[in-house]
PDB file of N, CA and C in Angstrom:
ATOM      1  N   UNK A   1     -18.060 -14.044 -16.192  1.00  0.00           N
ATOM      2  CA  UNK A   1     -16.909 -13.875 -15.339  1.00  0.00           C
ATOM      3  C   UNK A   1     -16.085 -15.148 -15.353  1.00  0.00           C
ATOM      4  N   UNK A   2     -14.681 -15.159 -15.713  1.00  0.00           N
ATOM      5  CA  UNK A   2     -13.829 -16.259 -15.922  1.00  0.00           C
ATOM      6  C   UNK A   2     -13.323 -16.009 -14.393  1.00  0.00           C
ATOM      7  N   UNK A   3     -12.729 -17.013 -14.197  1.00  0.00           N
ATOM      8  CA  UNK A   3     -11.547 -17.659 -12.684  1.00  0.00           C
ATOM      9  C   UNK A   3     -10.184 -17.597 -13.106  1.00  0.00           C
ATOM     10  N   UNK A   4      -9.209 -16.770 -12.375  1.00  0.00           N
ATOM     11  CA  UNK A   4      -8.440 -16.434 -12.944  1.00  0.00           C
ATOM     12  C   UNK A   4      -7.610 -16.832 -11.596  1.00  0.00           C
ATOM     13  N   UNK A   5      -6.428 -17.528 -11.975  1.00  0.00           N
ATOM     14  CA  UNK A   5      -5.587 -18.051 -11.014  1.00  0.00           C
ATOM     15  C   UNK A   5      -4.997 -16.992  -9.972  1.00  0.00           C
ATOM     16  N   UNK A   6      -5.251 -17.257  -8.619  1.00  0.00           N
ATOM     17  CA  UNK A   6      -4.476 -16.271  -7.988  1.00  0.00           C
ATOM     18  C   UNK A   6      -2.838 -16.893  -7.578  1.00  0.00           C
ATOM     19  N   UNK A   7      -2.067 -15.359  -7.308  1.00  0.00           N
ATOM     20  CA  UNK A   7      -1.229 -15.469  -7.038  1.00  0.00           C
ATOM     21  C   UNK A   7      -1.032 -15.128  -5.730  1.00  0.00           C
ATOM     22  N   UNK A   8      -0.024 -15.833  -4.903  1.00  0.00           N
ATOM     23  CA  UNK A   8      -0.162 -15.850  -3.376  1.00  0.00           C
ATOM     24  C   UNK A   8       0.365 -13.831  -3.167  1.00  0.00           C
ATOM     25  N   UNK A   9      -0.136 -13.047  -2.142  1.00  0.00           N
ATOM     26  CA  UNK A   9       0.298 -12.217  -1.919  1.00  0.00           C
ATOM     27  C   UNK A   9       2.080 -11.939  -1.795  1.00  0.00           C
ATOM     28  N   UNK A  10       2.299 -12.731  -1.526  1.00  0.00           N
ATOM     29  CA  UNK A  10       4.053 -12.072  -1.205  1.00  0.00           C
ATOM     30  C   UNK A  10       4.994 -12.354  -2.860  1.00  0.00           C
ATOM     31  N   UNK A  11       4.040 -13.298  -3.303  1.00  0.00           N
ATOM     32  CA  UNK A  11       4.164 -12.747  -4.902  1.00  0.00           C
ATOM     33  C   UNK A  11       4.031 -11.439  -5.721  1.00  0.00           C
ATOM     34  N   UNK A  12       3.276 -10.797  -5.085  1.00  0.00           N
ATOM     35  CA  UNK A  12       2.594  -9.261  -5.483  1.00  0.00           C
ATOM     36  C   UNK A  12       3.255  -8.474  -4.916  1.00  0.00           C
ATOM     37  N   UNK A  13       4.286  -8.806  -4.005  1.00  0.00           N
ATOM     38  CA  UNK A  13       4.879  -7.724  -2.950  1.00  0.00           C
ATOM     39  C   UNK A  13       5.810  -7.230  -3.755  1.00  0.00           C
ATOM     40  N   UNK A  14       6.748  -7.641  -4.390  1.00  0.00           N
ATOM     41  CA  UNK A  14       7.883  -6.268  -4.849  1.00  0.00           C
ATOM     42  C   UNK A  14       7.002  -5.777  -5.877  1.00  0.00           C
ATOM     43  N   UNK A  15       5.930  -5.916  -7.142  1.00  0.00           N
ATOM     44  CA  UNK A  15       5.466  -5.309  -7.589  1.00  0.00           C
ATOM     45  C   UNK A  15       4.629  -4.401  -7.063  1.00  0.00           C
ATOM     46  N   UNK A  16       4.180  -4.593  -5.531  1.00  0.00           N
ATOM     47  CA  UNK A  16       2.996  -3.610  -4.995  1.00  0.00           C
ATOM     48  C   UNK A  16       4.429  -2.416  -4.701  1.00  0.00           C
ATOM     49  N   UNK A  17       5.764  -3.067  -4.121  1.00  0.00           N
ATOM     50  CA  UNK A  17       6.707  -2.041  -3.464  1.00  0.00           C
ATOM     51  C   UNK A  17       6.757  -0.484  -4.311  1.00  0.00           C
ATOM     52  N   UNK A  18       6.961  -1.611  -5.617  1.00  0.00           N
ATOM     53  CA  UNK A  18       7.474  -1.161  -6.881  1.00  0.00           C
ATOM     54  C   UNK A  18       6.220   0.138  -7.147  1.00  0.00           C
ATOM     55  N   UNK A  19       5.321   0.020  -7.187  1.00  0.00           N
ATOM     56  CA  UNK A  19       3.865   0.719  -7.429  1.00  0.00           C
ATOM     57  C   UNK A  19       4.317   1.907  -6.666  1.00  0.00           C
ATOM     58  N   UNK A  20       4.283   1.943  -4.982  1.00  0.00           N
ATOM     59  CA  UNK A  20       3.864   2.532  -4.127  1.00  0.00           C
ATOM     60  C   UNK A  20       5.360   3.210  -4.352  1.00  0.00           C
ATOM     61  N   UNK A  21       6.336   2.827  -4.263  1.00  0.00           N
ATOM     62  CA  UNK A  21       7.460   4.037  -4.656  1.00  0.00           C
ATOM     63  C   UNK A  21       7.494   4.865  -5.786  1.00  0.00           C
ATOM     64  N   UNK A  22       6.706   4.526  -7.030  1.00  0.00           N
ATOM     65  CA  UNK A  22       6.749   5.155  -8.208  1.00  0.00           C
ATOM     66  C   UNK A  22       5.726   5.941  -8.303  1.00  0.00           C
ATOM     67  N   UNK A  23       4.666   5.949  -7.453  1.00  0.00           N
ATOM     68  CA  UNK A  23       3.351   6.741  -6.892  1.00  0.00           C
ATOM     69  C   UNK A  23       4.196   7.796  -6.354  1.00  0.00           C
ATOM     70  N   UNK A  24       4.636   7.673  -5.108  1.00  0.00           N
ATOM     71  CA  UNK A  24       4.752   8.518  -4.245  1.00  0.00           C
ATOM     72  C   UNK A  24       6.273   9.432  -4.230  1.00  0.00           C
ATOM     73  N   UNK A  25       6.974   8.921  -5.254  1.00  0.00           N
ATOM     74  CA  UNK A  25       8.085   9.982  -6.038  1.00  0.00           C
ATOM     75  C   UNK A  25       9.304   9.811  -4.935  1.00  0.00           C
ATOM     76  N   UNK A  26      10.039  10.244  -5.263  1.00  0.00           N
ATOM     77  CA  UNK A  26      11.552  10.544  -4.049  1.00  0.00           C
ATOM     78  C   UNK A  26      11.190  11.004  -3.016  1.00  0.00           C
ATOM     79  N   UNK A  27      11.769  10.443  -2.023  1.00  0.00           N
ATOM     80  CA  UNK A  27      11.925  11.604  -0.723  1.00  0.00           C
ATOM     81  C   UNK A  27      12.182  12.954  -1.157  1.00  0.00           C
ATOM     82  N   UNK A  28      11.344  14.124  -0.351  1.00  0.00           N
ATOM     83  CA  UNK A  28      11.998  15.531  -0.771  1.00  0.00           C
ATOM     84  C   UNK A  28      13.493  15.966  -0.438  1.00  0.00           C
ATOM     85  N   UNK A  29      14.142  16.160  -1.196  1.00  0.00           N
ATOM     86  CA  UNK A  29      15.591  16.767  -0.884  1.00  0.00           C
ATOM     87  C   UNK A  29      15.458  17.751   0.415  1.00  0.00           C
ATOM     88  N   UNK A  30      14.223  18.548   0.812  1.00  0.00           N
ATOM     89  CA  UNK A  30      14.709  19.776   2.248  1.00  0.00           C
ATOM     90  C   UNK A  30      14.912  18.706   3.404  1.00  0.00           C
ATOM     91  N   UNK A  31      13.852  17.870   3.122  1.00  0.00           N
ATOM     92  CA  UNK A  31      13.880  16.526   4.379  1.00  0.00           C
ATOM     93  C   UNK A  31      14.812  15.188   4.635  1.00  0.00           C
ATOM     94  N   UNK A  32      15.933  15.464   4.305  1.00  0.00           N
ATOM     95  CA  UNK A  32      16.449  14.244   4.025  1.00  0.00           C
ATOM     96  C   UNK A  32      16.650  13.552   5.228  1.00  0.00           C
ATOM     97  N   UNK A  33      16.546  12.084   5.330  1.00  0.00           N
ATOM     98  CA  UNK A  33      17.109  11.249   6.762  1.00  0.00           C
ATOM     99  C   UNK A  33      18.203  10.858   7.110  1.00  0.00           C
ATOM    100  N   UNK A  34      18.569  10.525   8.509  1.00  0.00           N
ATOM    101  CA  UNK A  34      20.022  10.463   8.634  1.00  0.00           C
ATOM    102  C   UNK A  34      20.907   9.561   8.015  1.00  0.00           C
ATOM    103  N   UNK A  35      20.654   8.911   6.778  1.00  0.00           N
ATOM    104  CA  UNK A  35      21.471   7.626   6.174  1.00  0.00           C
ATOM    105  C   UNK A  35      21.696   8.490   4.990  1.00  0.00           C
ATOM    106  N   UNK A  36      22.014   9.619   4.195  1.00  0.00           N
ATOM    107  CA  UNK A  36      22.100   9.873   3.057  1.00  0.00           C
ATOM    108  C   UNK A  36      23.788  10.082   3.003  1.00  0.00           C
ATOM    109  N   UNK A  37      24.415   9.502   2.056  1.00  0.00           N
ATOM    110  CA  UNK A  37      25.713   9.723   2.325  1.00  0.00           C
ATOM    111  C   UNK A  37      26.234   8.137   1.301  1.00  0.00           C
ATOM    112  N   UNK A  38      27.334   8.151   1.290  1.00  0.00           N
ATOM    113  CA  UNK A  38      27.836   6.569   0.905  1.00  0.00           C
ATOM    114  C   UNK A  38      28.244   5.482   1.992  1.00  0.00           C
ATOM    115  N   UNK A  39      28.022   4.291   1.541  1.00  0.00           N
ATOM    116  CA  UNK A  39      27.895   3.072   2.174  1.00  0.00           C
ATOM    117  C   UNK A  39      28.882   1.682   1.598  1.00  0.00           C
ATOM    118  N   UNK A  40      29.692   1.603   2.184  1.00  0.00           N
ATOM    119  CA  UNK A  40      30.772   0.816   1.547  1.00  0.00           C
ATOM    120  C   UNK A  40      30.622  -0.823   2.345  1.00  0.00           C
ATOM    121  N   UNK A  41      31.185  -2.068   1.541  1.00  0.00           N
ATOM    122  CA  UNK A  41      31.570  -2.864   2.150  1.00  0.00           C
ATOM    123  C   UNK A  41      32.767  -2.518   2.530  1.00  0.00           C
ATOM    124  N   UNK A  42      33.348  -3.786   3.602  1.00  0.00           N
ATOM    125  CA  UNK A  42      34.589  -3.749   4.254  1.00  0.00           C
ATOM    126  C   UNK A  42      35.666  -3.533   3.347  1.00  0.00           C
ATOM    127  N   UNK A  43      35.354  -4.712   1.973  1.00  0.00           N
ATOM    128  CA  UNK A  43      36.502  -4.806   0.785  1.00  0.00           C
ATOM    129  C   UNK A  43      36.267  -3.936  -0.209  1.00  0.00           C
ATOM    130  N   UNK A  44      35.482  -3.049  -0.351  1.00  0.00           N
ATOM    131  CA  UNK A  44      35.216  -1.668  -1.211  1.00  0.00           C
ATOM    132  C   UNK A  44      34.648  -2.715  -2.595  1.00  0.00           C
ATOM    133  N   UNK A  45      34.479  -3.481  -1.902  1.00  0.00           N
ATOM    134  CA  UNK A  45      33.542  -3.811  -3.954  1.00  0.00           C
ATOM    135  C   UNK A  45      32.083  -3.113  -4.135  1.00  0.00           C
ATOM    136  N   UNK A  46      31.265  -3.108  -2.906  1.00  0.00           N
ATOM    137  CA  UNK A  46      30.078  -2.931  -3.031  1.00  0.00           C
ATOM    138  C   UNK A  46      29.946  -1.494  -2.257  1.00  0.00           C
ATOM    139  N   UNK A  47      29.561  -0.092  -3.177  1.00  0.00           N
ATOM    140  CA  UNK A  47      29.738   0.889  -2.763  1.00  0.00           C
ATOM    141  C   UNK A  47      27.989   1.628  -3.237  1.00  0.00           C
ATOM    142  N   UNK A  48      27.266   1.732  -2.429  1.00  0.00           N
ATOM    143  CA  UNK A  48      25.912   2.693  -2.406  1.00  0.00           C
ATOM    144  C   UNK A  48      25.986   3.915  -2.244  1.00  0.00           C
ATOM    145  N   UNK A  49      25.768   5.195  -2.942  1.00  0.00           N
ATOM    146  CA  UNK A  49      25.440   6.402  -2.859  1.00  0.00           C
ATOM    147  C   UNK A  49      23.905   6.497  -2.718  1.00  0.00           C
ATOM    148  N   UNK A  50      23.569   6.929  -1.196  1.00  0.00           N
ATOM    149  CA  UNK A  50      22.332   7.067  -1.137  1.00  0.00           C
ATOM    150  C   UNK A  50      21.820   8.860  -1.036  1.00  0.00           C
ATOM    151  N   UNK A  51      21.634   9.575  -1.928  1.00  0.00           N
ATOM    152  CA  UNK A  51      21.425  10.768  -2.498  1.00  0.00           C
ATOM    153  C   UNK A  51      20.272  11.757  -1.677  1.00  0.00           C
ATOM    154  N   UNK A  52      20.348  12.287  -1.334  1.00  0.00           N
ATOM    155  CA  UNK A  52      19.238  13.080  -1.057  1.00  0.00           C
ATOM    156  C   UNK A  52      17.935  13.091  -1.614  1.00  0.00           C
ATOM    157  N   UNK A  53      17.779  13.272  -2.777  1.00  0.00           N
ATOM    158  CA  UNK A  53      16.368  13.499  -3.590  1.00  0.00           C
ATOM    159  C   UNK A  53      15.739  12.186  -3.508  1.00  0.00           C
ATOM    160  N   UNK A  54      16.057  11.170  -3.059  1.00  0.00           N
ATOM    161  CA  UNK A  54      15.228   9.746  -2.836  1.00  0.00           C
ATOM    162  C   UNK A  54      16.193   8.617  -4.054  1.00  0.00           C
ATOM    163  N   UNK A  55      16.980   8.768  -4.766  1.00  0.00           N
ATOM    164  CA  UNK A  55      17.842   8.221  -5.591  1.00  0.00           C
ATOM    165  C   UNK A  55      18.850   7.380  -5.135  1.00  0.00           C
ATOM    166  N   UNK A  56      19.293   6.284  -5.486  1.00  0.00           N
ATOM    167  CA  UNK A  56      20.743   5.947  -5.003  1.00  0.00           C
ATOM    168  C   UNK A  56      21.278   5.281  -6.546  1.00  0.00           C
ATOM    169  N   UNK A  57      22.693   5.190  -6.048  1.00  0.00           N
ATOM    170  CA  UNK A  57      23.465   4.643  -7.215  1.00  0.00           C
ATOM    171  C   UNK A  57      24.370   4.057  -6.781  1.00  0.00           C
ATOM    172  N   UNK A  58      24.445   2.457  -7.096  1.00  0.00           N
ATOM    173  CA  UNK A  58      25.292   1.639  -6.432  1.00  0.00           C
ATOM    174  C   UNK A  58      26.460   0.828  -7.336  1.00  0.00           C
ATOM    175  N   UNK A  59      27.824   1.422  -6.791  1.00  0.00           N
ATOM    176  CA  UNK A  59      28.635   0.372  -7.922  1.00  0.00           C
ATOM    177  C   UNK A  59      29.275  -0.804  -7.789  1.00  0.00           C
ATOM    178  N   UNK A  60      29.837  -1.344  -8.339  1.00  0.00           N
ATOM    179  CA  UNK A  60      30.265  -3.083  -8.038  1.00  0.00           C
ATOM    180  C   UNK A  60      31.435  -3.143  -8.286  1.00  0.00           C
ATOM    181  N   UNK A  61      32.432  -3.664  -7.895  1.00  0.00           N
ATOM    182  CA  UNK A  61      33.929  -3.841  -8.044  1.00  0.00           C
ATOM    183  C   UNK A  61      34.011  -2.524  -9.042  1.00  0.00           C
ATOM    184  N   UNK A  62      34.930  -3.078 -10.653  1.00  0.00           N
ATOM    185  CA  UNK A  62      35.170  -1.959 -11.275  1.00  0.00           C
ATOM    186  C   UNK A  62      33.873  -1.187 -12.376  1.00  0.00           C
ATOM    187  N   UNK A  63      32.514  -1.729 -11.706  1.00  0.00           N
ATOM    188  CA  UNK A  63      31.463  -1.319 -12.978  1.00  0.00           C
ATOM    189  C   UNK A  63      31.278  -0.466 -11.928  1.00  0.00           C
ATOM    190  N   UNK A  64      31.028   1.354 -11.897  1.00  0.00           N
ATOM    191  CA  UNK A  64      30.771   2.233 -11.731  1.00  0.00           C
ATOM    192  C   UNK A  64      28.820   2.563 -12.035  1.00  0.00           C
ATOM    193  N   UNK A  65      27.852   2.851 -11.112  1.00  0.00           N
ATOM    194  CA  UNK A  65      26.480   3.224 -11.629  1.00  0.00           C
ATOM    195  C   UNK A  65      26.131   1.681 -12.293  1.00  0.00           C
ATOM    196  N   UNK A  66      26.485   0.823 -11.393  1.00  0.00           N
ATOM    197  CA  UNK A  66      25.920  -0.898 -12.020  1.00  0.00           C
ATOM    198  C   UNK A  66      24.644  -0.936 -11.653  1.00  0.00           C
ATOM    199  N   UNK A  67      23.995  -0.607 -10.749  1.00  0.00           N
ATOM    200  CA  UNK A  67      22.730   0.238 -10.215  1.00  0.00           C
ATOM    201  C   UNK A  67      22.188   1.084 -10.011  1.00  0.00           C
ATOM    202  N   UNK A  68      20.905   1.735 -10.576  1.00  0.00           N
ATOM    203  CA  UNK A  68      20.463   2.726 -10.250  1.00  0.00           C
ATOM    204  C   UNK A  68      19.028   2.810  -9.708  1.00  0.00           C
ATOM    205  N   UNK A  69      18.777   3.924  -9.121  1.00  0.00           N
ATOM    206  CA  UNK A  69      17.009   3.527  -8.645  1.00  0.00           C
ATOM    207  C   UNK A  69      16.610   4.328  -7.377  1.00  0.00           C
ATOM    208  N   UNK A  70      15.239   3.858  -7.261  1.00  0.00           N
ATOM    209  CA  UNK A  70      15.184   4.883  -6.275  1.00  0.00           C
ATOM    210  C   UNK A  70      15.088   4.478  -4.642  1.00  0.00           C
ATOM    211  N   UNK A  71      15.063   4.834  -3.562  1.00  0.00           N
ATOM    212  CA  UNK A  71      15.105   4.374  -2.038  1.00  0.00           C
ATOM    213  C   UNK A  71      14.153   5.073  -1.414  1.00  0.00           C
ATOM    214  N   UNK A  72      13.329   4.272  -0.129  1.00  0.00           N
ATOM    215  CA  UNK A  72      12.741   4.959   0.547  1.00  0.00           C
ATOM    216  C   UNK A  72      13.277   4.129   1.694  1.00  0.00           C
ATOM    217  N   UNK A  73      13.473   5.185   2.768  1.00  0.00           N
ATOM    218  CA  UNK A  73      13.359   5.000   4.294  1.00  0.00           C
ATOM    219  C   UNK A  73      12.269   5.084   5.172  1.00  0.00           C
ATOM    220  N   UNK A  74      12.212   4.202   6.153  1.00  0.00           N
ATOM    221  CA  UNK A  74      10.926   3.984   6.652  1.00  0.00           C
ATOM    222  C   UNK A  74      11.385   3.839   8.524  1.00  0.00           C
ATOM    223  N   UNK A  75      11.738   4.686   9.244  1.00  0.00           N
ATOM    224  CA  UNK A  75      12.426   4.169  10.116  1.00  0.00           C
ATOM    225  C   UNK A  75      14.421   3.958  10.139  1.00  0.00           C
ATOM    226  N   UNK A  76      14.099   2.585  10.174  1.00  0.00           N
ATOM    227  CA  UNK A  76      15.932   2.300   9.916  1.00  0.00           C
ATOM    228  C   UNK A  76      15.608   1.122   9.003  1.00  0.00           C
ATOM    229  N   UNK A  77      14.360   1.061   8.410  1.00  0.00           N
ATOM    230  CA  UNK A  77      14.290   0.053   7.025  1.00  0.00           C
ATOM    231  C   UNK A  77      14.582   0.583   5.254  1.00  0.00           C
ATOM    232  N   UNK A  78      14.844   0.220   4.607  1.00  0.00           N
ATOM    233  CA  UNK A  78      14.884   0.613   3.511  1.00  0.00           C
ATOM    234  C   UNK A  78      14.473  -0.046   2.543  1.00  0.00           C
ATOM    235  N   UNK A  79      14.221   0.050   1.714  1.00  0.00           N
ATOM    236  CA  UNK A  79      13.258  -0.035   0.104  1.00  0.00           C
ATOM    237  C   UNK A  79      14.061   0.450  -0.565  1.00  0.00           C
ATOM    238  N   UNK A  80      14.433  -0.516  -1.872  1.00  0.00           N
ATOM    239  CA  UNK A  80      15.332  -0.314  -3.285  1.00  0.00           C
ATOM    240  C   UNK A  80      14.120  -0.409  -4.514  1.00  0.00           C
ATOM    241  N   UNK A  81      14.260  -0.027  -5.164  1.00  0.00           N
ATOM    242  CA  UNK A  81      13.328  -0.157  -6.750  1.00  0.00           C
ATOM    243  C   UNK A  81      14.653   0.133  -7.704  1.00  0.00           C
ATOM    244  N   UNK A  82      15.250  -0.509  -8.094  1.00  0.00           N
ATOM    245  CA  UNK A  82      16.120  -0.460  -9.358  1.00  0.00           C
ATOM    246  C   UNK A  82      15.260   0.613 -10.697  1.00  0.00           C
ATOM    247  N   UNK A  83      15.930   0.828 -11.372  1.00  0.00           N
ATOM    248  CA  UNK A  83      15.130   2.057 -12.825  1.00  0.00           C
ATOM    249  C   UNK A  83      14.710   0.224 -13.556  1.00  0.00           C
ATOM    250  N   UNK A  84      15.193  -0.872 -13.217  1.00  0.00           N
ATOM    251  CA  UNK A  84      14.293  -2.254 -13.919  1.00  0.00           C
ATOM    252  C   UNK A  84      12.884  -2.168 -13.673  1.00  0.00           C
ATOM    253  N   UNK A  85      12.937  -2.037 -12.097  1.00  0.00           N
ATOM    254  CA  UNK A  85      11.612  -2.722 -11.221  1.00  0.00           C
ATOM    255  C   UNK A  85      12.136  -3.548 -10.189  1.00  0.00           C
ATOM    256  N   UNK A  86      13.151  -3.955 -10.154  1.00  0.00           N
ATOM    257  CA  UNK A  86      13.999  -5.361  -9.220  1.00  0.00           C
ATOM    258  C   UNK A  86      13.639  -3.949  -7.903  1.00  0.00           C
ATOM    259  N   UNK A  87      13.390  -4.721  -7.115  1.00  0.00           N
ATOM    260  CA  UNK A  87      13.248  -4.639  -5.676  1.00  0.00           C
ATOM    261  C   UNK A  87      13.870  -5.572  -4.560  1.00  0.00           C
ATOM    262  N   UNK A  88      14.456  -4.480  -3.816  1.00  0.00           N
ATOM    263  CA  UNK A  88      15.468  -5.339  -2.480  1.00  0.00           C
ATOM    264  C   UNK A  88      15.203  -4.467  -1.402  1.00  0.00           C
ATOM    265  N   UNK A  89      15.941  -4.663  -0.249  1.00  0.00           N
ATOM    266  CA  UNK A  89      15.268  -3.795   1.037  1.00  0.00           C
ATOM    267  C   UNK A  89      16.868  -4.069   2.000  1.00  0.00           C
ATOM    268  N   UNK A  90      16.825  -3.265   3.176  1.00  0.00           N
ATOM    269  CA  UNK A  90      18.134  -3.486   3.898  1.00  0.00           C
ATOM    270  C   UNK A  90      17.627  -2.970   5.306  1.00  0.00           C
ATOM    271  N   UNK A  91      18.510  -3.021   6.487  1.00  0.00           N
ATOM    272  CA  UNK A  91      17.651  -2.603   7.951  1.00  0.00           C
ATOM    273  C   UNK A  91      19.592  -1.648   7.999  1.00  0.00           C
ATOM    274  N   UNK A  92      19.224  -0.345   8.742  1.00  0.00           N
ATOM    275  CA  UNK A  92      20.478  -0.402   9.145  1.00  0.00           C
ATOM    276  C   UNK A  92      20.180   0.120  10.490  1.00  0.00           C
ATOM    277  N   UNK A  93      21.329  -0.901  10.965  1.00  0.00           N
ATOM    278  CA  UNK A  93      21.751  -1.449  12.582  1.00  0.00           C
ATOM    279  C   UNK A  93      22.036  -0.317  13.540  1.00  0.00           C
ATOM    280  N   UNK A  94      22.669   0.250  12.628  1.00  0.00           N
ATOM    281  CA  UNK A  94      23.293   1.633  13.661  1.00  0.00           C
ATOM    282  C   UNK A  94      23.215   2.480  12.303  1.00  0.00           C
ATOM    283  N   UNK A  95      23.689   4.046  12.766  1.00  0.00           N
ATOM    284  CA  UNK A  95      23.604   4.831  12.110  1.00  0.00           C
ATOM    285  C   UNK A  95      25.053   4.565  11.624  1.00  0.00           C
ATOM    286  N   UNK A  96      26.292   3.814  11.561  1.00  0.00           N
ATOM    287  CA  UNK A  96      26.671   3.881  10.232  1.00  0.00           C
ATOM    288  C   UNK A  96      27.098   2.825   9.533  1.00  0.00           C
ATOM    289  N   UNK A  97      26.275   1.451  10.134  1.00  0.00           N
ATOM    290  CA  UNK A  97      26.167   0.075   9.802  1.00  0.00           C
ATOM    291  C   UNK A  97      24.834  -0.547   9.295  1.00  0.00           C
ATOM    292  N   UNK A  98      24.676  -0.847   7.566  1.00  0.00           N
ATOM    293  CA  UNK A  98      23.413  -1.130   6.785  1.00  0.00           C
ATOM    294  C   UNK A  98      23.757  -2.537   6.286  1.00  0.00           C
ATOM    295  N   UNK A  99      22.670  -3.244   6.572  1.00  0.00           N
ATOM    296  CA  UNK A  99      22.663  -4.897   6.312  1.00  0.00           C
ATOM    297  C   UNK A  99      21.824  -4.909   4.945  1.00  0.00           C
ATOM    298  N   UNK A 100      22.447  -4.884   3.773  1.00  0.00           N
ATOM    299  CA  UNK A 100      21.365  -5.268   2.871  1.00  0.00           C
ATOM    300  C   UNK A 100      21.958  -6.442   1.810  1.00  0.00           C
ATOM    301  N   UNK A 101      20.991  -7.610   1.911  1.00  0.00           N
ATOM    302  CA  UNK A 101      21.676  -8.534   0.666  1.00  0.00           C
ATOM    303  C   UNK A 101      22.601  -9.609   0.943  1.00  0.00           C
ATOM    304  N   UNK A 102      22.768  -9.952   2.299  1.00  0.00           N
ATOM    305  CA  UNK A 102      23.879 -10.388   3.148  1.00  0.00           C
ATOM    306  C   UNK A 102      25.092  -9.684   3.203  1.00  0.00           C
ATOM    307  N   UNK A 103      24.743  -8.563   2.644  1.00  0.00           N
ATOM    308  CA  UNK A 103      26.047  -8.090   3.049  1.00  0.00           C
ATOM    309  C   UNK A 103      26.552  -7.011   4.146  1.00  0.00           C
ATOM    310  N   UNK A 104      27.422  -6.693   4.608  1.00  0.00           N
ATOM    311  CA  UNK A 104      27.271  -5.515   5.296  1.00  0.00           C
ATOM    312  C   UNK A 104      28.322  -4.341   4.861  1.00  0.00           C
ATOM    313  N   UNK A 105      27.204  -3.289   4.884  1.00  0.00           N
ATOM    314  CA  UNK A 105      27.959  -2.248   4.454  1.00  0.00           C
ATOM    315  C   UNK A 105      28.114  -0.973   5.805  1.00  0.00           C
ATOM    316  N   UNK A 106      28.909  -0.597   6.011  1.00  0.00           N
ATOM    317  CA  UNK A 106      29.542   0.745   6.459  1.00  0.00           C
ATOM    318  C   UNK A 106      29.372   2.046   5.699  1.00  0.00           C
ATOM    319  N   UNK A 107      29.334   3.033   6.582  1.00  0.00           N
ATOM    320  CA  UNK A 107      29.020   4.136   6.073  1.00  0.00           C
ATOM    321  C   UNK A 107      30.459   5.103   6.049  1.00  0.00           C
ATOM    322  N   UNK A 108      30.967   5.959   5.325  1.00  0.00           N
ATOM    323  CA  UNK A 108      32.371   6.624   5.251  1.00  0.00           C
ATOM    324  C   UNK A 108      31.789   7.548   5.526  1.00  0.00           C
ATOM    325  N   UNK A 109      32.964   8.505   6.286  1.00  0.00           N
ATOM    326  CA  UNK A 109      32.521   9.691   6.923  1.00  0.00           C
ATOM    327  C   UNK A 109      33.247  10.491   6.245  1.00  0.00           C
ATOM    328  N   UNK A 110      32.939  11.369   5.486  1.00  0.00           N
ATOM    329  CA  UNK A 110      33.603  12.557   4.471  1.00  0.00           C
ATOM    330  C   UNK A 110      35.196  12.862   5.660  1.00  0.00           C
ATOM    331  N   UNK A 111      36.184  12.806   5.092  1.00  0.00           N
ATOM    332  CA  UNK A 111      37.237  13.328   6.170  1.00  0.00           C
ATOM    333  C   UNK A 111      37.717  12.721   7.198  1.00  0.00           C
ATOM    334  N   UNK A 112      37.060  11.510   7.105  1.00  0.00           N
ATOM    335  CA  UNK A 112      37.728  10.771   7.849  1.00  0.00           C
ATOM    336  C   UNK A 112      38.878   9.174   7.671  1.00  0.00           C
ATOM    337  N   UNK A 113      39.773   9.247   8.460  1.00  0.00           N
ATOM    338  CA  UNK A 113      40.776   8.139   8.107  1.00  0.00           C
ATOM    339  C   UNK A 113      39.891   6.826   7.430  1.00  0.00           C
ATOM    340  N   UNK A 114      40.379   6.485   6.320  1.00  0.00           N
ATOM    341  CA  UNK A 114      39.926   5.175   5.645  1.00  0.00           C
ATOM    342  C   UNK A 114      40.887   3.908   6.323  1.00  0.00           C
ATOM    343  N   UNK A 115      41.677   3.760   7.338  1.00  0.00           N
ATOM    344  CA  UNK A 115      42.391   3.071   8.070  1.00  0.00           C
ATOM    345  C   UNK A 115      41.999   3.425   9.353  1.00  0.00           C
ATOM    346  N   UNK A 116      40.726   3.582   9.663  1.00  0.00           N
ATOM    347  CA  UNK A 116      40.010   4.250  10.921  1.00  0.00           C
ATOM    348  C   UNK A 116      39.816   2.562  10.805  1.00  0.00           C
ATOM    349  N   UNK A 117      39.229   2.375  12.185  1.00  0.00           N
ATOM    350  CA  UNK A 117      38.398   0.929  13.102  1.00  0.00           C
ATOM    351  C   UNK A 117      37.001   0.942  12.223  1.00  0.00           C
ATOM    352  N   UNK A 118      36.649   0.080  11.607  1.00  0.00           N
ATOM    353  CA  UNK A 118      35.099  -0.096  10.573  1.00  0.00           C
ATOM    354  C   UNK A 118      34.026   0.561  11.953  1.00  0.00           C
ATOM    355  N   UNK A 119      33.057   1.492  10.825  1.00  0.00           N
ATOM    356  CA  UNK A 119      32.224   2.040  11.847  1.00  0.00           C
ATOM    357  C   UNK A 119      32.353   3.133  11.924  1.00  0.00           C
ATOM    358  N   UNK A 120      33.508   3.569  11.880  1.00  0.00           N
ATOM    359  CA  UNK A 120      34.205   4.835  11.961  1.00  0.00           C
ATOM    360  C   UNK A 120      34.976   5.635  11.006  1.00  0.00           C
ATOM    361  N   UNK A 121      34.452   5.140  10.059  1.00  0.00           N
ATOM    362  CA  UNK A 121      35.160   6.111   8.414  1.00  0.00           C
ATOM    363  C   UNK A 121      34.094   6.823   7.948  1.00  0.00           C
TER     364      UNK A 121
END
């Protein structure tokens, strides 16, 4: 038996994330939670489609699908796994305000004024 260097646990953590989301597959589409919908910053660069089937797709200024991957909700926490492996996470505050990455994103409300008060699109 050789000694094999350990690595501190929170080293292992986005790869354990990474594991346990690719185990346990998408959220089911009949069940979806109340955050599925799109998620914008204030200045529209950073735009998340968070999908029903457990998927999201996030684009960046003018790169369209610059991210893809899958999400789990846990509460009002969230879990990212990119189709890389890159793992990130976000809390959202209210139901239509999500903190992920320093950034904050807003949620748009299908039909509603995009010159509405933030919070409220």
């Amino acid at each position: 038996m050789t000694d094999s260097p350990r690595r501190p646990a929170s080293a292992l953590a986005p790869a354990l994330l990474a594991g346990a989301l690719a185990a346990s597959g998408p959220a089911p589409a009949a069940d979806p939670h109340p955050y599925v919908g799109l998620w914008v910053t204030d200045d529209g660069r950073v735009r998340h489609a968070l999908l029903p089937d457990g998927r999201y797709d996030e684009a960046r200024g003018t790169r369209e699908s610059a991210y893809q991957g899958r999400y789990r909700v846990t509460g009002n926490h969230i879990d990212y796994v990119d189709d890389t492996g890159f793992t990130a996470d976000g809390v959202f505050v209210s139901e239509h305000v999500l903190h992920h990455g320093g950034m904050v994103l807003r949620r748009v409300v299908p039909g509603a004024d995009p010159a509405a008060p933030s919070g409220a699109r």
